[in-house]
C-alpha atoms as a PDB file:
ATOM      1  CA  UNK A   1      26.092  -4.270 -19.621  1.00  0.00           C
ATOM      2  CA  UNK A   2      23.419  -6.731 -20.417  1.00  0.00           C
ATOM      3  CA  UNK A   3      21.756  -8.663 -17.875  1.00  0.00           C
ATOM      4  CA  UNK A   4      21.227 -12.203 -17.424  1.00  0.00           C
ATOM      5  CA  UNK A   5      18.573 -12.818 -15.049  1.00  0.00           C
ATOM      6  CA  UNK A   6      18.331 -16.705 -15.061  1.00  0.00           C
ATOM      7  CA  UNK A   7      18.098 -16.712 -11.203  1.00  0.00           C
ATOM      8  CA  UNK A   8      14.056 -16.525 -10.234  1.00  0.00           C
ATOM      9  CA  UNK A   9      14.678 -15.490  -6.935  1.00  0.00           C
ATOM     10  CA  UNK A  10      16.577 -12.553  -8.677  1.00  0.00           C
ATOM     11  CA  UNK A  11      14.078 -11.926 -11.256  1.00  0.00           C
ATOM     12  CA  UNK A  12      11.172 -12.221  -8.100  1.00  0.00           C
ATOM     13  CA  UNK A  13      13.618  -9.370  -6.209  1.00  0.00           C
ATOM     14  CA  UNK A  14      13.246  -7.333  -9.277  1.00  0.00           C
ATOM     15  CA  UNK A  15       9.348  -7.987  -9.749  1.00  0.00           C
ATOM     16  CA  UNK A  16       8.917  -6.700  -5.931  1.00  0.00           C
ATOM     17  CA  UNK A  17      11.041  -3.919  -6.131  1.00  0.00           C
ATOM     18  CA  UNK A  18       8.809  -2.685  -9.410  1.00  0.00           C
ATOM     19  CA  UNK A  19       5.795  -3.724  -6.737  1.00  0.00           C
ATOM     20  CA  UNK A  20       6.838  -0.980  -4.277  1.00  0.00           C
ATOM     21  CA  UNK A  21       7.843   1.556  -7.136  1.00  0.00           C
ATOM     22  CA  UNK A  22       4.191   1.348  -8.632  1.00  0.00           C
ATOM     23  CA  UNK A  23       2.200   1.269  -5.565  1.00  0.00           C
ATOM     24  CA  UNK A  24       4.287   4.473  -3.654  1.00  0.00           C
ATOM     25  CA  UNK A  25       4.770   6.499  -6.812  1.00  0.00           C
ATOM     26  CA  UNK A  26       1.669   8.546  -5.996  1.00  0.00           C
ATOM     27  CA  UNK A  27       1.559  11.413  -3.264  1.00  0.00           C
ATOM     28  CA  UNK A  28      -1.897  10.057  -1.967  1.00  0.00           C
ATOM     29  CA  UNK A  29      -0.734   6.821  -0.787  1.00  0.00           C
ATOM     30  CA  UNK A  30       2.567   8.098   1.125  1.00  0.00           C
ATOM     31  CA  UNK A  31      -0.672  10.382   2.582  1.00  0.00           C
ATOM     32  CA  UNK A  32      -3.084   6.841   3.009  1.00  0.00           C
ATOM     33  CA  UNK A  33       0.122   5.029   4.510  1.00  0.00           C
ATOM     34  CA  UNK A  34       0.642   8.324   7.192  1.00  0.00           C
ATOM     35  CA  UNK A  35      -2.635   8.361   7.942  1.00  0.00           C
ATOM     36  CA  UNK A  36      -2.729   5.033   8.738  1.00  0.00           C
ATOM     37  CA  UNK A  37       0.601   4.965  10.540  1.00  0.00           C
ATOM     38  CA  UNK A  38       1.127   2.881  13.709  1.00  0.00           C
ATOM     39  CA  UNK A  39      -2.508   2.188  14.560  1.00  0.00           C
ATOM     40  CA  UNK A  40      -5.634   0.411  12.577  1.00  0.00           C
ATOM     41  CA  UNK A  41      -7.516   2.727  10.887  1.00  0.00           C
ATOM     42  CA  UNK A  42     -11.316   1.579   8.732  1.00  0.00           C
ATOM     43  CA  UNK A  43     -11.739   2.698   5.375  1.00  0.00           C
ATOM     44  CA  UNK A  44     -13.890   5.991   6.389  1.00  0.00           C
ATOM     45  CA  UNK A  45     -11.584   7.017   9.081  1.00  0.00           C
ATOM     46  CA  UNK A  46      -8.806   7.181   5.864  1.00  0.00           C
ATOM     47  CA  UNK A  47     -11.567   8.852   3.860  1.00  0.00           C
ATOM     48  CA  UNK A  48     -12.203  12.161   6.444  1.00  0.00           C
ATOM     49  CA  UNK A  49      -8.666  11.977   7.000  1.00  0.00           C
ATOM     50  CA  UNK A  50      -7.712  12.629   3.633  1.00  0.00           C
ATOM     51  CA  UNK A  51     -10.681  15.290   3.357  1.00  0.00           C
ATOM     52  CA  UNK A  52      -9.526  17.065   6.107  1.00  0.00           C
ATOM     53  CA  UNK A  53      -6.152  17.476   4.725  1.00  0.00           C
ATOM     54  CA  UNK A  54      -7.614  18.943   1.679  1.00  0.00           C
ATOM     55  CA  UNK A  55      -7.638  15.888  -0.511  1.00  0.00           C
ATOM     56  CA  UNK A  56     -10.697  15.432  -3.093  1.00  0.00           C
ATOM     57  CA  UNK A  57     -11.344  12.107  -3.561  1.00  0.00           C
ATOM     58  CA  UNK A  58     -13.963   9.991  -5.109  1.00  0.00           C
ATOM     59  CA  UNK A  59     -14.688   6.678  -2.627  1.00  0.00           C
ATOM     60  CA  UNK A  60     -14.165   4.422  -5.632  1.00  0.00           C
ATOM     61  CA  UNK A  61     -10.481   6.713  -5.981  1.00  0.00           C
ATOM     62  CA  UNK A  62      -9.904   5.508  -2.475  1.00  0.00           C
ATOM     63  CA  UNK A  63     -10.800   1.676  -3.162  1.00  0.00           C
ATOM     64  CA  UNK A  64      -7.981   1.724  -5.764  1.00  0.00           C
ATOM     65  CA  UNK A  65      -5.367   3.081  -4.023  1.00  0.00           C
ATOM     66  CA  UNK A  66      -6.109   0.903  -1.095  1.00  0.00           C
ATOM     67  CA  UNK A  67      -6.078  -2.071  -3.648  1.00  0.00           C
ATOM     68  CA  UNK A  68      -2.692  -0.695  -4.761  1.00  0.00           C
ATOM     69  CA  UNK A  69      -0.798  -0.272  -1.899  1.00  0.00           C
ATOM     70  CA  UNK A  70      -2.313  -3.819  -0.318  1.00  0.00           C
ATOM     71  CA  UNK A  71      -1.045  -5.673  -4.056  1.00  0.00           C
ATOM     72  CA  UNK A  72       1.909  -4.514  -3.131  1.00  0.00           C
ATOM     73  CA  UNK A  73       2.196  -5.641   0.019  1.00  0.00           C
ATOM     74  CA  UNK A  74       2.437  -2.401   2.291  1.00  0.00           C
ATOM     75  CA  UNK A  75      -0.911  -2.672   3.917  1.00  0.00           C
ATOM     76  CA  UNK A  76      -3.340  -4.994   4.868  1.00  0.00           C
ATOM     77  CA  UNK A  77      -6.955  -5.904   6.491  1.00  0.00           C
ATOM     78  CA  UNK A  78      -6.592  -6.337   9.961  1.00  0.00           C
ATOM     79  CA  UNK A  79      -9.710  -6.555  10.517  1.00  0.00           C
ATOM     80  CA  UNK A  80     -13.771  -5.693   9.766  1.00  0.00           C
ATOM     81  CA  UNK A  81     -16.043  -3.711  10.963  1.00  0.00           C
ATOM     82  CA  UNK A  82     -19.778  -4.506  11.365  1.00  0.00           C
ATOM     83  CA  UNK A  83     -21.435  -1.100  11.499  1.00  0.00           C
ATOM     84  CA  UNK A  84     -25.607  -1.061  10.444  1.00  0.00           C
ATOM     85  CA  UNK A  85     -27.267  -3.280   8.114  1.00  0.00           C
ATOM     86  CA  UNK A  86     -24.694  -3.342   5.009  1.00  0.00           C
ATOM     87  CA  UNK A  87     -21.560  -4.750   4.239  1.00  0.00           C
ATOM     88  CA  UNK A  88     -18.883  -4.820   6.816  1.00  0.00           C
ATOM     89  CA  UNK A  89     -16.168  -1.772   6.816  1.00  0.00           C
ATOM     90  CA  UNK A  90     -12.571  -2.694   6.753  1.00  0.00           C
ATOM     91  CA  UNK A  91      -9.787  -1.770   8.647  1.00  0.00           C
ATOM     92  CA  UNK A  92      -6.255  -1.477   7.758  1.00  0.00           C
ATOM     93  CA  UNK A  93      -2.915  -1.587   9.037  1.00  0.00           C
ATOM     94  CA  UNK A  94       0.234  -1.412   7.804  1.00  0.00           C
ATOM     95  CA  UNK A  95       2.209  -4.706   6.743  1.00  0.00           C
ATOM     96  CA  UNK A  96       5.480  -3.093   5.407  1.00  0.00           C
ATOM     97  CA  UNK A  97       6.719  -0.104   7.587  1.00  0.00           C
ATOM     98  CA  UNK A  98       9.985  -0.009   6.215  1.00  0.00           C
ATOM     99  CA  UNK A  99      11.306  -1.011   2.927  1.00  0.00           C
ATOM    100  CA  UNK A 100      15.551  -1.441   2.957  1.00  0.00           C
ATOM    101  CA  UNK A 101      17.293  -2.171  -0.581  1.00  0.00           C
ATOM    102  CA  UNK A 102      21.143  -3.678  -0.601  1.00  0.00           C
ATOM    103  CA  UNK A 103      22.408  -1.384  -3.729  1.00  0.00           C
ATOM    104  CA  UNK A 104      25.398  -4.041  -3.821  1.00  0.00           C
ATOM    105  CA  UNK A 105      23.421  -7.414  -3.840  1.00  0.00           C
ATOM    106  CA  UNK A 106      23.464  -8.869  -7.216  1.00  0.00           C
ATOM    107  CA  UNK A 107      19.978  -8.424  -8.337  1.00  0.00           C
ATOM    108  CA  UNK A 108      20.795  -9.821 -12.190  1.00  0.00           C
END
């Protein structure tokens, strides 16, 4: 079967389908996005989270899958936190708490 994918809406369905795939293909950001779950939650509060669930994680780790799953559109910044003297901390919720794919729509 070869596909013919002259449709860009089709072609965009495909791109944020692949989206999703890369950003949730790693255990630790089904654990970020549990973590995070219903409520707001700042970037620290995700970081003891994960340490008290066992998780070793660099900060910088953290940033990336943050950056990850908010590329791909699951979570966001709701919000920031100004907390001392440096830069403020940010707080995340989820954008995307369910993800539903038609197996029968005509993707290409």
């Amino acid at each position: 079967m070869r596909c013919n994918c002259g449709d860009s809406t089709k072609g965009s369905k495909i791109e944020t389908l692949k989206n999703y795939f890369k950003a949730l293909h790693c255990p630790i950001r089904w654990e970020i996005i549990g973590i995070i779950g219903e409520e707001q939650k700042g970037t620290n509060e995700i970081y003891e989270e994960l340490s008290e669930r066992g998780e070793s994680l660099a900060r910088s780790s953290l940033y990336y899958h943050l950056s990850e799953l908010r590329s791909a559109g699951i979570i966001e910044v709701a919000n920031y936190r100004e907390e001392g003297g440096g830069a403020p901390e940010k707080v995340w919720s989820l954008k995307t708490k369910e993800i539903n794919i038609d197996l029968l729509e005509d993707l290409c």
